[in-house]
N, C-alpha and C. Protein backbone atom coordinates (compact mmCIF):
# COMPACT_ATOMS: atom_id res chain seq x y z
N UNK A 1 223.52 -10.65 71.38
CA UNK A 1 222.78 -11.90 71.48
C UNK A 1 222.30 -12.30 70.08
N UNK A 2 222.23 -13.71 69.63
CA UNK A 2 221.99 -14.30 68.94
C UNK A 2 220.50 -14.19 68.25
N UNK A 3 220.03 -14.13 67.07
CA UNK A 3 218.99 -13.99 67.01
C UNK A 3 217.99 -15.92 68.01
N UNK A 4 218.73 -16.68 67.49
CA UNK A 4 217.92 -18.07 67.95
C UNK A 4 218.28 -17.89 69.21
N UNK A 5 219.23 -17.12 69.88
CA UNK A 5 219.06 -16.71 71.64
C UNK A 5 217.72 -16.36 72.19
N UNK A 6 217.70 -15.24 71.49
CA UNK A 6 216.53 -13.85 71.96
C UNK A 6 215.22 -15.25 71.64
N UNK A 7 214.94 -15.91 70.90
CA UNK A 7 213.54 -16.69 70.54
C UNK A 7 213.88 -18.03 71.93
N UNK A 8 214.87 -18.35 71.81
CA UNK A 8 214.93 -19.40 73.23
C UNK A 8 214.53 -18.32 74.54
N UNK A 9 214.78 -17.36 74.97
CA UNK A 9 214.36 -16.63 75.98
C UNK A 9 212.71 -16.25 76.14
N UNK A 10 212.58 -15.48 74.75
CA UNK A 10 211.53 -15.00 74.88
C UNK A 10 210.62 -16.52 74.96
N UNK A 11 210.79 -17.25 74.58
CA UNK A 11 209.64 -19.30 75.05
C UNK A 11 210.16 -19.03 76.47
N UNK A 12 211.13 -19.55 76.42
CA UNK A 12 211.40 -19.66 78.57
C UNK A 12 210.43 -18.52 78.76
N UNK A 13 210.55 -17.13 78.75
CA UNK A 13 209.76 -16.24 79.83
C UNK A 13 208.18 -16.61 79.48
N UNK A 14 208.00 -16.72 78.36
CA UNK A 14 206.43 -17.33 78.11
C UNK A 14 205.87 -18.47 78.91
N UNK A 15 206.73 -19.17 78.76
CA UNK A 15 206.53 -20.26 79.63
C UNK A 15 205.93 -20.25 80.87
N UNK A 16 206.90 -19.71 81.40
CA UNK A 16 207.19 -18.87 82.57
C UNK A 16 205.83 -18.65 83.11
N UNK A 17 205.49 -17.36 82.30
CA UNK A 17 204.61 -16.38 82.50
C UNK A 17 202.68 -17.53 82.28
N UNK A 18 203.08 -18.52 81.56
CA UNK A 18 201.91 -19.53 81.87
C UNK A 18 201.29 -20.34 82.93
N UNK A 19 202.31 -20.64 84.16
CA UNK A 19 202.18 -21.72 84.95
C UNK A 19 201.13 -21.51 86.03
N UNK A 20 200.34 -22.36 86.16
CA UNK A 20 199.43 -21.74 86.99
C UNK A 20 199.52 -21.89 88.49
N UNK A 21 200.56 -21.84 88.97
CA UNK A 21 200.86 -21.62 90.65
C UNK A 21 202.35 -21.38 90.59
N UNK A 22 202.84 -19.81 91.71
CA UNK A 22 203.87 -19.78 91.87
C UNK A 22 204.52 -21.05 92.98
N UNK A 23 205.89 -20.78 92.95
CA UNK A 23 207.36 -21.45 93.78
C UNK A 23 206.23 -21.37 95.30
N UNK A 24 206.27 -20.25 95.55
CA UNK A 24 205.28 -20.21 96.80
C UNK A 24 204.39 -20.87 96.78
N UNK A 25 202.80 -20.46 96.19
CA UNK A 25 202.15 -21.37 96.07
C UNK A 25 202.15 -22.99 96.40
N UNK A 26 203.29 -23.35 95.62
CA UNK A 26 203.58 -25.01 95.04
C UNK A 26 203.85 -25.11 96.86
N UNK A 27 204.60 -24.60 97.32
CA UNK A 27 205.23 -24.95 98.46
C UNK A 27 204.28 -25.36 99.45
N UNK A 28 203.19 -24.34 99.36
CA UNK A 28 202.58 -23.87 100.65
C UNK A 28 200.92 -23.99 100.19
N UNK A 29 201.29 -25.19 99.31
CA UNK A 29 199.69 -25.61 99.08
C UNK A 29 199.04 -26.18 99.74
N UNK A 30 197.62 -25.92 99.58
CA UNK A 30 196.69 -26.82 100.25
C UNK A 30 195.56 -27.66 98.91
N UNK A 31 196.58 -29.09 98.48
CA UNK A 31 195.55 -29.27 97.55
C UNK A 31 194.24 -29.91 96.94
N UNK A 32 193.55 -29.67 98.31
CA UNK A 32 192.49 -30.01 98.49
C UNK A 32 191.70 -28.92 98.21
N UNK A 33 192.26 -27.89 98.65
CA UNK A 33 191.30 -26.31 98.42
C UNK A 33 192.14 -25.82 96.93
N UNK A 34 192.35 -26.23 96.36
CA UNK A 34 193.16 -26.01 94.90
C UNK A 34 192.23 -26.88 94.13
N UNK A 35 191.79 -28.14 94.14
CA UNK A 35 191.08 -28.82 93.82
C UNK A 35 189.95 -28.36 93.92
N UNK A 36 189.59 -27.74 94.99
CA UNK A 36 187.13 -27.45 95.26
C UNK A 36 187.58 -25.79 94.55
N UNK A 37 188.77 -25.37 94.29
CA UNK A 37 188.49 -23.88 93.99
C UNK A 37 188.56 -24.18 92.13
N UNK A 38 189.24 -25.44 91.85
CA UNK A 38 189.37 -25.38 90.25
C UNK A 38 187.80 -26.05 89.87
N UNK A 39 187.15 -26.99 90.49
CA UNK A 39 186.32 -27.12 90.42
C UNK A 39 184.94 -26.21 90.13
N UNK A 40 185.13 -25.29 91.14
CA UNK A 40 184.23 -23.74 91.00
C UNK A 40 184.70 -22.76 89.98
N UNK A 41 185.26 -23.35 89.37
CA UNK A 41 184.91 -22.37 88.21
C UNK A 41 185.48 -23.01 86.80
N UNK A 42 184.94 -24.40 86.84
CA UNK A 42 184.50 -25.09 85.79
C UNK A 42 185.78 -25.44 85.18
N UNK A 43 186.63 -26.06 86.02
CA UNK A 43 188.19 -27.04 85.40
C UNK A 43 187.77 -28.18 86.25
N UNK A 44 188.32 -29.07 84.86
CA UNK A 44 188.31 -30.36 84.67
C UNK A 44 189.11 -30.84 85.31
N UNK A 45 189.08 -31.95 86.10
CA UNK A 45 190.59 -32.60 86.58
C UNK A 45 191.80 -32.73 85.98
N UNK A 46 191.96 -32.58 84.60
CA UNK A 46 193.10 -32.23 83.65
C UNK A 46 193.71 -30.64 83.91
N UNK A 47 193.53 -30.08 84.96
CA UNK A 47 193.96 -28.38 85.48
C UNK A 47 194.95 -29.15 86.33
N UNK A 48 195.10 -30.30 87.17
CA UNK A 48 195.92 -31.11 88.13
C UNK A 48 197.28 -31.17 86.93
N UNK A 49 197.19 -31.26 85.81
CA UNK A 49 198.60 -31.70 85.06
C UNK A 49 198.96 -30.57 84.80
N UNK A 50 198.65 -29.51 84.66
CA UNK A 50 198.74 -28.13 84.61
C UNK A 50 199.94 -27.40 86.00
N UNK A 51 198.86 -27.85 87.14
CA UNK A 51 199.73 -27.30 88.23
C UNK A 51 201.18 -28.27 88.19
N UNK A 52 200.57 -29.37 88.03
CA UNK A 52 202.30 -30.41 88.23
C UNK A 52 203.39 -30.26 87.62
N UNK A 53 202.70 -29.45 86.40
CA UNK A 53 203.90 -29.17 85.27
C UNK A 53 204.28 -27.89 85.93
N UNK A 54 203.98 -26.84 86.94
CA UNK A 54 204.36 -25.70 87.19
C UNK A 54 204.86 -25.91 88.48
N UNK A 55 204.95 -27.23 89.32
CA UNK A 55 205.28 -27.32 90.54
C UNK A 55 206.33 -28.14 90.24
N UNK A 56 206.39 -29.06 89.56
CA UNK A 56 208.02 -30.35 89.48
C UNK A 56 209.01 -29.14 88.82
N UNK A 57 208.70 -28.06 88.07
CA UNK A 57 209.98 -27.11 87.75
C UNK A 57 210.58 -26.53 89.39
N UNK A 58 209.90 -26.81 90.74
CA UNK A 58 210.42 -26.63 91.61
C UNK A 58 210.76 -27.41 92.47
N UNK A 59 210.52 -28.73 92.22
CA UNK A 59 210.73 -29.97 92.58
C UNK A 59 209.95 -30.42 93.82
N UNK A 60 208.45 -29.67 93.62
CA UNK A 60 207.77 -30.25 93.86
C UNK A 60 206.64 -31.07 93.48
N UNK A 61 205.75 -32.26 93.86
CA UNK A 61 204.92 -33.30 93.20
C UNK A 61 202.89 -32.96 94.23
N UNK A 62 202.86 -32.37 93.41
CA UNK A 62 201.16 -32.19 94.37
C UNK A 62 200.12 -33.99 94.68
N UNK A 63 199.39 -33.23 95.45
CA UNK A 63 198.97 -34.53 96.48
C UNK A 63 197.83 -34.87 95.44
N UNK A 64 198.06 -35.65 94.25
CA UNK A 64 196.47 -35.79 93.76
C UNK A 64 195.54 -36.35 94.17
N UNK A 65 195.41 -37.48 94.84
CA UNK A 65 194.24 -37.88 96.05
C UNK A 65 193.34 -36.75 96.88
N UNK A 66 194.53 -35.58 97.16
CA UNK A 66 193.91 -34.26 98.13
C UNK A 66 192.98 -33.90 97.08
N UNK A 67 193.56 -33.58 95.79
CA UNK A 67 193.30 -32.57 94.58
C UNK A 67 191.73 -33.10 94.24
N UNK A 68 191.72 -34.43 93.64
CA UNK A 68 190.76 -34.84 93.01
C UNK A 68 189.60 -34.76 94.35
N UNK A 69 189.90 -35.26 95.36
CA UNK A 69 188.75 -34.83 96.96
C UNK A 69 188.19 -33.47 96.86
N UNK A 70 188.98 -32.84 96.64
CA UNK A 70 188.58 -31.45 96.68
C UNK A 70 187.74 -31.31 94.99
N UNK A 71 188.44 -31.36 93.94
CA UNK A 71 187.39 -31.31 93.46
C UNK A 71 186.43 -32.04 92.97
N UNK A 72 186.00 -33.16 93.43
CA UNK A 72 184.74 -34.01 93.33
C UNK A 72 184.32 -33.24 94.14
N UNK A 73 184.50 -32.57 95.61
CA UNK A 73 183.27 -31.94 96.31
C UNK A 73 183.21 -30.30 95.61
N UNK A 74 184.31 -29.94 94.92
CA UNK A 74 183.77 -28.56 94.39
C UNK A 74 182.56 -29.03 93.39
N UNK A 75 182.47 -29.82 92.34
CA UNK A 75 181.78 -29.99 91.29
C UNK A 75 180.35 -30.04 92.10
N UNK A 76 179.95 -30.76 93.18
CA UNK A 76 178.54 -30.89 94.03
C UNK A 76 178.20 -29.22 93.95
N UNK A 77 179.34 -28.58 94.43
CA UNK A 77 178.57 -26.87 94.48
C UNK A 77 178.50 -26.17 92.87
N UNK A 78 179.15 -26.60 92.13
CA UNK A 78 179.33 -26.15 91.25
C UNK A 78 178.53 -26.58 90.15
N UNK A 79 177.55 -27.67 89.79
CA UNK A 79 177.08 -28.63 88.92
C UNK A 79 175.47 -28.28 89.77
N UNK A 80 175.20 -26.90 89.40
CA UNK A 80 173.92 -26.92 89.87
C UNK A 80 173.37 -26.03 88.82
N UNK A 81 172.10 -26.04 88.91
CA UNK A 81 171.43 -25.05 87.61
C UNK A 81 171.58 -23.40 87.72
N UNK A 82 171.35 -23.53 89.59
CA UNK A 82 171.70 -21.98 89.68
C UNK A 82 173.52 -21.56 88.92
N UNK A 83 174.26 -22.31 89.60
CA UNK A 83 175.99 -21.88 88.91
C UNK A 83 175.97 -22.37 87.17
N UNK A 84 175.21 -22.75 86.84
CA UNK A 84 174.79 -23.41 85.75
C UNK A 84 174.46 -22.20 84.46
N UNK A 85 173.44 -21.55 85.22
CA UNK A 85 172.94 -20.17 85.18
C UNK A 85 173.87 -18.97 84.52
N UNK A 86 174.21 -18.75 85.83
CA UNK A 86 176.05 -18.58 86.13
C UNK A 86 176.62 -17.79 85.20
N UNK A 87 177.01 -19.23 84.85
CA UNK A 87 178.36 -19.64 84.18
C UNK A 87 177.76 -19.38 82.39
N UNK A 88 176.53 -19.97 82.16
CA UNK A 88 176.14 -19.44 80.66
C UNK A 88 176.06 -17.98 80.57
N UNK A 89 175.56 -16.62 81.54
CA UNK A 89 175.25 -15.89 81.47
C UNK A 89 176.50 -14.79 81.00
N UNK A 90 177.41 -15.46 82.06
CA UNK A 90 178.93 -14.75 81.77
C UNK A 90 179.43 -14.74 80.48
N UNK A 91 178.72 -15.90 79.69
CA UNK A 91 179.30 -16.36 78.28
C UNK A 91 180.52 -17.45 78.46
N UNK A 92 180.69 -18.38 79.70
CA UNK A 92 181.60 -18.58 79.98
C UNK A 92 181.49 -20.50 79.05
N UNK A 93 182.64 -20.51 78.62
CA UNK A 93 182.45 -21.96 77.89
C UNK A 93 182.65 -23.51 78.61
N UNK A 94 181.66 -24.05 78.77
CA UNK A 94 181.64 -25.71 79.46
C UNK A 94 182.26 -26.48 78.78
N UNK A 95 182.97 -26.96 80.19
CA UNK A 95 183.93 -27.83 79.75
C UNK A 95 183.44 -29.60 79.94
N UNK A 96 182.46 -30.10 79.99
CA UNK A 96 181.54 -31.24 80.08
C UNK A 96 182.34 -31.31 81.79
N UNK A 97 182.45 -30.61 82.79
CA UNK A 97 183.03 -31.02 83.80
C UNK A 97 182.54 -32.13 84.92
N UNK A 98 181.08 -31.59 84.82
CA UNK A 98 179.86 -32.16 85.81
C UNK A 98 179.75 -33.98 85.16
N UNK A 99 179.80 -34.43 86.70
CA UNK A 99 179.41 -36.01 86.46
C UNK A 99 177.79 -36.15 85.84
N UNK A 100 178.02 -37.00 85.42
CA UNK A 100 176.87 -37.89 84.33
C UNK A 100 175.43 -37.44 85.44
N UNK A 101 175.61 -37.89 86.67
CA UNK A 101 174.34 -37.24 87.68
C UNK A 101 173.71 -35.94 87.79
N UNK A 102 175.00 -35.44 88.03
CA UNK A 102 174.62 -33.96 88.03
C UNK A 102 174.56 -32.90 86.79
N UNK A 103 174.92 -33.37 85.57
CA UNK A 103 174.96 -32.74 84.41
C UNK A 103 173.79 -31.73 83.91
N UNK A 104 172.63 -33.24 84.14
CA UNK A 104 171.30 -32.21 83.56
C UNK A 104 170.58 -30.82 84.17
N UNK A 105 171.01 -31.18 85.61
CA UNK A 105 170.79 -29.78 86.13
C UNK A 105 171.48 -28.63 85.71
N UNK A 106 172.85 -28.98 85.84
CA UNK A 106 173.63 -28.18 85.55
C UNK A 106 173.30 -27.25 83.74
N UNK A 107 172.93 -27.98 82.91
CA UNK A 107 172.75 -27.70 81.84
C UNK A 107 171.65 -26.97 81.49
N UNK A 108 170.32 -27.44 82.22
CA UNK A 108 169.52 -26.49 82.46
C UNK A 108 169.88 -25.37 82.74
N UNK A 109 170.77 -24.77 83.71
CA UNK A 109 170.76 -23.41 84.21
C UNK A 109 171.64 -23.25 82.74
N UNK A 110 172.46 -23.49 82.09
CA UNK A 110 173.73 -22.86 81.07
C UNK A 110 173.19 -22.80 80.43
N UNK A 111 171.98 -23.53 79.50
CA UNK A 111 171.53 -23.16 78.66
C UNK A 111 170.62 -22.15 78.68
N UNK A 112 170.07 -21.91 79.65
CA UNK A 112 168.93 -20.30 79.89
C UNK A 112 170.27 -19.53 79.70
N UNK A 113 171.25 -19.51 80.88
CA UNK A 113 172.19 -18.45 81.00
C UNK A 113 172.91 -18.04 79.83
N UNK A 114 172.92 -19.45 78.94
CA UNK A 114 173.79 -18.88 77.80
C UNK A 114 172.80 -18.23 76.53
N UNK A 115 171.69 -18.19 76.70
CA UNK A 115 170.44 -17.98 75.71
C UNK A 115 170.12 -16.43 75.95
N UNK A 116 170.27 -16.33 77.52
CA UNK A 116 170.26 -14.48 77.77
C UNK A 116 171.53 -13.78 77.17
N UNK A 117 172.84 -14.76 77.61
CA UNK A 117 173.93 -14.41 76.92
C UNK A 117 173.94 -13.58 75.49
N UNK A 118 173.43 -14.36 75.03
CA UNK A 118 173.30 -14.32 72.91
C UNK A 118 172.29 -12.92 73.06
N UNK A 119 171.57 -12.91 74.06
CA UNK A 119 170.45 -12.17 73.42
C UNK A 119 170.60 -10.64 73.55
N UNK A 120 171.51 -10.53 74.74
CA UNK A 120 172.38 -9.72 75.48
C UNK A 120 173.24 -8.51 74.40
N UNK A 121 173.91 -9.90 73.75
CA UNK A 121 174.76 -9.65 73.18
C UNK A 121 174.48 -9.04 71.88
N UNK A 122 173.36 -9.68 71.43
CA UNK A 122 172.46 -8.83 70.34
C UNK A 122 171.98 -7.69 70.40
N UNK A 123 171.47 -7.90 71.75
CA UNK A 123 170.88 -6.30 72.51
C UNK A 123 171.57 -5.02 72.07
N UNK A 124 172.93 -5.15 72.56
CA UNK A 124 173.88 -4.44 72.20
C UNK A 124 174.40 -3.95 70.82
N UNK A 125 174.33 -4.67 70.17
CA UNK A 125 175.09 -4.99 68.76
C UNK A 125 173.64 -3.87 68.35
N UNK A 126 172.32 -4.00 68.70
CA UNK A 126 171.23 -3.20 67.42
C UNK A 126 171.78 -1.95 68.01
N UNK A 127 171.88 -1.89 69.68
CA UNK A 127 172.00 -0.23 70.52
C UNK A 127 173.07 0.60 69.07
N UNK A 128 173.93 0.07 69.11
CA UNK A 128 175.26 0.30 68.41
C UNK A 128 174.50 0.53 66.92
N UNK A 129 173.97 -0.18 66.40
CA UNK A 129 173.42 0.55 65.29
C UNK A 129 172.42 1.29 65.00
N UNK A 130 171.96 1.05 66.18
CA UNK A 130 170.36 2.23 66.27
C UNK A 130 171.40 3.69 66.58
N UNK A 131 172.19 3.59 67.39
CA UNK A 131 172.96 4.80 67.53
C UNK A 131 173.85 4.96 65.92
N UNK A 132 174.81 4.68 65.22
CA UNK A 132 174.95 4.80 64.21
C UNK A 132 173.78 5.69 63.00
N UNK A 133 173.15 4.59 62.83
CA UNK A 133 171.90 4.90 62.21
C UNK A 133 171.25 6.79 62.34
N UNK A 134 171.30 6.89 63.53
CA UNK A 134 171.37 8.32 64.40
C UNK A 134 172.00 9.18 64.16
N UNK A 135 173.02 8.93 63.71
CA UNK A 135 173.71 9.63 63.14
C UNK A 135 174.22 9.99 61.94
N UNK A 136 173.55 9.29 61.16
CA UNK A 136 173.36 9.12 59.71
C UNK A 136 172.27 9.77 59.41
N UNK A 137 171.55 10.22 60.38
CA UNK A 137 169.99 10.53 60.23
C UNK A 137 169.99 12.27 59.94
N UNK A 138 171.34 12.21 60.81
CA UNK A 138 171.47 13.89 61.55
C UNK A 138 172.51 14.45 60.10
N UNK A 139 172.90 13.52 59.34
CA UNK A 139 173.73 14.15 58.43
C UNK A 139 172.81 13.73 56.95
N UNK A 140 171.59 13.43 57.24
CA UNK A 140 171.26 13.07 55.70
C UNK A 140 170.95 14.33 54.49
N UNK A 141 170.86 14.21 53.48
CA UNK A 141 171.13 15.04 52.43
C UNK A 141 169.27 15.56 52.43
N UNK A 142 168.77 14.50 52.20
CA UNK A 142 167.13 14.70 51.58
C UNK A 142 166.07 14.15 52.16
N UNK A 143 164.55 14.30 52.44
CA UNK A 143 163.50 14.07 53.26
C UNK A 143 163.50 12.17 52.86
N UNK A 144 163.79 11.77 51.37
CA UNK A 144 164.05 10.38 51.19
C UNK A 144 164.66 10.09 51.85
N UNK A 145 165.78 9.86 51.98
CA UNK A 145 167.33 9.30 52.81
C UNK A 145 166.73 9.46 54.24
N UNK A 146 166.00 10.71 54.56
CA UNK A 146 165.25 10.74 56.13
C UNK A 146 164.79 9.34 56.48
N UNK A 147 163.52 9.64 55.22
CA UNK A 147 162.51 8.54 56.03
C UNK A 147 162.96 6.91 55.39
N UNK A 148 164.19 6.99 54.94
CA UNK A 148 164.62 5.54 54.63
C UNK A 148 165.28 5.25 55.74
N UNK A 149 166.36 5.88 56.62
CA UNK A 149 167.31 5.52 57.76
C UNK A 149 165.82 5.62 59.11
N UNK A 150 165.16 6.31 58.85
CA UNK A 150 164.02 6.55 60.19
C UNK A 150 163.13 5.03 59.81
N UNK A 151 162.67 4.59 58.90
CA UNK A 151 162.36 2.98 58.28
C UNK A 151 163.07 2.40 59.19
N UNK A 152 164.98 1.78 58.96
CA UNK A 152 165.45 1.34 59.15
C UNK A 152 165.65 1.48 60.81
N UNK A 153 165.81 2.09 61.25
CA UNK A 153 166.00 2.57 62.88
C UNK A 153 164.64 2.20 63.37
N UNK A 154 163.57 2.06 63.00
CA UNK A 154 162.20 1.68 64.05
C UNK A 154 162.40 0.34 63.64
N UNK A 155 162.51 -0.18 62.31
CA UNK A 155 162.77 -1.97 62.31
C UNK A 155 163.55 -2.16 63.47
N UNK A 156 164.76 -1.95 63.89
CA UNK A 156 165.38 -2.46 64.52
C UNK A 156 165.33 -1.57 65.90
N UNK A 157 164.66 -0.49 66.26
CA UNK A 157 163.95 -0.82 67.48
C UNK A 157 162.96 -1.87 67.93
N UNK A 158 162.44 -1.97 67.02
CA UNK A 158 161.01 -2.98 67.21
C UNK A 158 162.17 -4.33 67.35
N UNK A 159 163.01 -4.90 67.01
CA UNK A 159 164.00 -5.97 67.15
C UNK A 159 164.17 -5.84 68.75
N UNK A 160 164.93 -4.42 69.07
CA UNK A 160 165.28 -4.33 70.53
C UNK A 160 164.75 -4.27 71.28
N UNK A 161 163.32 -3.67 71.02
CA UNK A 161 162.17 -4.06 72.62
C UNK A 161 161.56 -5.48 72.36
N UNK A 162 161.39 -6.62 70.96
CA UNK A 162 161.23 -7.47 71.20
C UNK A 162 162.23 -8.44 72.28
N UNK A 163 163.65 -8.26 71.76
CA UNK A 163 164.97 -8.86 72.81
C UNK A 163 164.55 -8.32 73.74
N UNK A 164 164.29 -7.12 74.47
CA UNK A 164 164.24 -6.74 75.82
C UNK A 164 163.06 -7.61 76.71
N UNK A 165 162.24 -7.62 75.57
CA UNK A 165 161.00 -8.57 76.74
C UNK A 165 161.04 -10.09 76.76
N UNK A 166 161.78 -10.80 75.65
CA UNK A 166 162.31 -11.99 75.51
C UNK A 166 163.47 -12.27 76.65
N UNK A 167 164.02 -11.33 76.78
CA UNK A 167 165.54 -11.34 77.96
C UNK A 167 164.78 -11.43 79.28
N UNK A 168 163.60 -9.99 79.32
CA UNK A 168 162.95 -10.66 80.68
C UNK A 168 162.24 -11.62 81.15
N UNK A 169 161.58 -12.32 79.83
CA UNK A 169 160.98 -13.51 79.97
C UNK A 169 161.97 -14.54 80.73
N UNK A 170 162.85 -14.53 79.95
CA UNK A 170 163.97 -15.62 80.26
C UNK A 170 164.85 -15.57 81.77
N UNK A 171 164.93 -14.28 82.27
CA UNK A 171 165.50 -14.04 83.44
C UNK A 171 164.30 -14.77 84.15
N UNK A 172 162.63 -14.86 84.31
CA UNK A 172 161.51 -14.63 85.39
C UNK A 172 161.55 -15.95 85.12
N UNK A 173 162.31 -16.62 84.20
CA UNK A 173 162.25 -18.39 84.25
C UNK A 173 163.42 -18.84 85.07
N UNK A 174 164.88 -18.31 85.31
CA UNK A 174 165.35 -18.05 85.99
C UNK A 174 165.66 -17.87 87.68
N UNK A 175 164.31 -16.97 88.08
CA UNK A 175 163.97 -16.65 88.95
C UNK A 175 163.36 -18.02 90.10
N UNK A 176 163.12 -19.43 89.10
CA UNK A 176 162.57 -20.42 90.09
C UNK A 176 163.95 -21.11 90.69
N UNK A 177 164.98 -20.84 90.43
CA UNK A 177 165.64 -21.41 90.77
C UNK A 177 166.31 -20.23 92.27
């Protein structure tokens, strides 16, 4: 085989391997519940050109009237502060999906969720060097080098129980919803 063979194959199987509903699927859709399920988890009505491009390779054409029904009523469950919450907490990225009405709620919850996110994520990142640090501690040469890494390791404990009570603050704001 050709080298410009093997690169035309390996795109087709990529391709392939992108589409977001099988031959089955396409067949034996329901796309109304394809629509409230892309909806729940934060796709835009532009996920509809997505499936079409993976269903006309079988020569089939999805029902977009069903599609968009379904998800205008997924976005009502989905465009709330609690999934809002959610969806920031996971770290998961918004796609402006929620109508102009329902947005601000929605944003409320993502922005707490995505604020524990960060903080989370920091949380982690000091653990990782407070542990490091630990071990730098256990191999140091001299009582200096001690109490310079033992310095450095309570700064950034004092960092991590501040995040820890900032994270619970932020969860007990959380909690009204």
């Amino acid at each position: 085989m050709r080298r410009w063979e093997i690169l035309v194959l390996a795109a087709a199987l990529l391709a392939g391997g992108c589409a977001t509903l099988s031959e089955g699927e396409c067949l034996t859709a329901d796309w109304y519940r394809i629509g409230l399920e892309d909806a729940n988890r934060g796709h835009d009505l532009g996920r509809l050109d997505s499936h079409r491009d993976a269903c006309l390779e079988h020569g089939i054409r999805p029902d977009a009237n069903a599609y968009a029904g379904g998800h205008r009523d997924g976005l009502e469950s989905f465009c709330t502060a609690r999934r809002g919450y959610s969806y920031g907490r996971e770290g998961s990225y918004y796609r402006q999906t929620c109508p102009v009405e329902l947005e601000p709620e929605f944003l409320d919850g993502y922005r707490l969720g995505s604020e524990i996110h960060r903080a989370e994520q920091e949380l982690n990142t000091l653990r990782n060097e407070i542990n490091e640090l630990e071990d730098d501690l256990e191999d140091a040469a001299d009582d200096d080098e001690r109490r310079q890494l033992r310095r450095e390791i309570d700064e950034l404990d004092e960092r991590r129980r501040y995040l820890r009570r900032h994270i619970d603050r932020l969860e007990s704001q959380a909690d009204l919803w």
